[in-house]
Protein backbone atom coordinates (compact mmCIF):
# COMPACT_ATOMS: atom_id res chain seq x y z
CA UNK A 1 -20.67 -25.77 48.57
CA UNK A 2 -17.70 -27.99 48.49
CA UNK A 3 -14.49 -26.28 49.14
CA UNK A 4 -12.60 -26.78 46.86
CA UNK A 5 -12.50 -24.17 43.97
CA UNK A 6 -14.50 -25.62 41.48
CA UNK A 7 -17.74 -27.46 42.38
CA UNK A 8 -18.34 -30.95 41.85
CA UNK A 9 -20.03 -32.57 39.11
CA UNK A 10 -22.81 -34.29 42.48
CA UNK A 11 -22.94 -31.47 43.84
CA UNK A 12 -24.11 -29.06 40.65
CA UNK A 13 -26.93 -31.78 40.00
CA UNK A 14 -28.04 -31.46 43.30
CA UNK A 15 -27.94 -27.98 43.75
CA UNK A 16 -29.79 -28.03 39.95
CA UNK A 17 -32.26 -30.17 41.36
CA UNK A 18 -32.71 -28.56 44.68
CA UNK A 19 -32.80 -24.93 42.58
CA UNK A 20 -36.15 -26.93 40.28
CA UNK A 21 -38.35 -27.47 43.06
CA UNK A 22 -39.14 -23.92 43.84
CA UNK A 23 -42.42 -23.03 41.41
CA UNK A 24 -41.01 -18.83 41.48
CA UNK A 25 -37.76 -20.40 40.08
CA UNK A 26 -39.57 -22.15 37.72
CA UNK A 27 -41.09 -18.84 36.52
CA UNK A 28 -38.04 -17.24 36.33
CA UNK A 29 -36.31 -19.66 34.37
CA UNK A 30 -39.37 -19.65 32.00
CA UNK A 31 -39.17 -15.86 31.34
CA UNK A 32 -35.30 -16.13 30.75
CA UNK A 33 -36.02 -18.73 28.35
CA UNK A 34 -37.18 -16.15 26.17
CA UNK A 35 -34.25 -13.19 26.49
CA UNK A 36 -31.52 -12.03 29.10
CA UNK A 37 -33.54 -9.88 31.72
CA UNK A 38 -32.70 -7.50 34.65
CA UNK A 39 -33.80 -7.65 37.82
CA UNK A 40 -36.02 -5.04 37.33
CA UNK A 41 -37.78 -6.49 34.58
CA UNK A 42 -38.09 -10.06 36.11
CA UNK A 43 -39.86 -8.44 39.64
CA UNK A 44 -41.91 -6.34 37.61
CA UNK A 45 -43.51 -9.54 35.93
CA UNK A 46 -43.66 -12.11 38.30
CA UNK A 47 -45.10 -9.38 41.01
CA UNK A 48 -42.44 -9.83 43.79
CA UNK A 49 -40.23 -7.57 45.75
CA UNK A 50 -36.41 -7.46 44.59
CA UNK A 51 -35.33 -8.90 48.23
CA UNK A 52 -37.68 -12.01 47.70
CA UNK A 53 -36.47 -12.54 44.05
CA UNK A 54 -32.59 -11.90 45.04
CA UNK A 55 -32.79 -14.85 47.13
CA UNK A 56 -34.11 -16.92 44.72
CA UNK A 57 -31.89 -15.62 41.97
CA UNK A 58 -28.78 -16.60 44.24
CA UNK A 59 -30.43 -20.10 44.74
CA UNK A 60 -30.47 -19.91 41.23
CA UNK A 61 -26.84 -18.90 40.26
CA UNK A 62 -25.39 -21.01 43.06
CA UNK A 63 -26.61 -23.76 41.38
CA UNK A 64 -25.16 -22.69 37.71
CA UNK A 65 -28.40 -22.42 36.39
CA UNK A 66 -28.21 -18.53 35.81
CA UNK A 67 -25.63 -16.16 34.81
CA UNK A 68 -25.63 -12.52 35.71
CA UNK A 69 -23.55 -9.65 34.62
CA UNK A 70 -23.56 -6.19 35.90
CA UNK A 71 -23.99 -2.99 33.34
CA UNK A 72 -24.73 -0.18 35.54
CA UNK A 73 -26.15 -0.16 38.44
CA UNK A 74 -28.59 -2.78 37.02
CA UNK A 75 -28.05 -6.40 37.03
CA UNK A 76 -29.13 -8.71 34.01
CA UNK A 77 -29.49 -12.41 34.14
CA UNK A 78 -29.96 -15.26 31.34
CA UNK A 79 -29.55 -18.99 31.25
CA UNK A 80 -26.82 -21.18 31.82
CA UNK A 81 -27.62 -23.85 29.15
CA UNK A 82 -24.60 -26.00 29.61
CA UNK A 83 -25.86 -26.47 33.09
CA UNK A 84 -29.54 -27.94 31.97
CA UNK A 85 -27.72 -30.14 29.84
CA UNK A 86 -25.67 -31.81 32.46
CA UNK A 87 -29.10 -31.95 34.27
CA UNK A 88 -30.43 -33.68 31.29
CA UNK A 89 -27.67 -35.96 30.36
CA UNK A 90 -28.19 -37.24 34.51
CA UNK A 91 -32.00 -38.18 33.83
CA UNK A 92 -31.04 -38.93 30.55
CA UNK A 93 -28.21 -41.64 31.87
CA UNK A 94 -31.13 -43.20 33.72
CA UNK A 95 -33.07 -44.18 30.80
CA UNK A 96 -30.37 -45.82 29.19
CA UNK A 97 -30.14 -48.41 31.88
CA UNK A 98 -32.96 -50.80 30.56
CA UNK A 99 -32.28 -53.75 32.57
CA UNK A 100 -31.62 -53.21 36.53
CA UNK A 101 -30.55 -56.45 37.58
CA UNK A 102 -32.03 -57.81 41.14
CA UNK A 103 -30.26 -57.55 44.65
CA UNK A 104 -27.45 -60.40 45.31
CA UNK A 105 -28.12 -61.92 48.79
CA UNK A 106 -26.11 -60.09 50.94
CA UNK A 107 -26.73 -61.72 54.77
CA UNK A 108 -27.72 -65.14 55.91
């Protein structure tokens, strides 16, 4: 993560990205579509110990994709939407780009 104190704009899509390509992380963000869930709740359905799914869920938080907030001693997680939209606004800027113009000579 960069060091300074707020993370860059490169580095959240990356870490978005990078966060995607896991299928249990898939599943997780799936289920959370749906309603905010604790960590309980989310092991119980997908069929995996809590240490296995706490490492994904930090993948997942790390890169902004998840919030979590603590009542108890449980933990509950939803979606960070404003995160998928930057994600989507990135693929989205690609599409816009209709004409990619060809490669200048650059050595003789």
């Amino acid at each position: 993560m960069p060091t300074s104190s707020a993370p860059t704009i490169p580095y959240l899509i990356a870490a978005g990205f990078h966060a995607l390509s896991e299928p249990l992380r898939i599943s997780v963000l799936e289920l959370l579509r749906q309603r905010e869930l604790c960590v309980c709740e989310l092991c119980e359905v997908l069929g995996v110990s809590q240490s296995k799914l706490s490492f994904h869920l930090k993948t997942l938080k790390e890169a902004g994709l998840v919030n979590s907030r603590q009542e108890g001693r449980w933990i509950y997680y939803s979606l960070n939407l404003p995160q998928f939209s930057i994600l989507e606004k990135y693929l989205a800027d690609f599409t816009q780009n209709q004409v990619i113009s060809s490669a200048r000579p650059c050595c003789d």
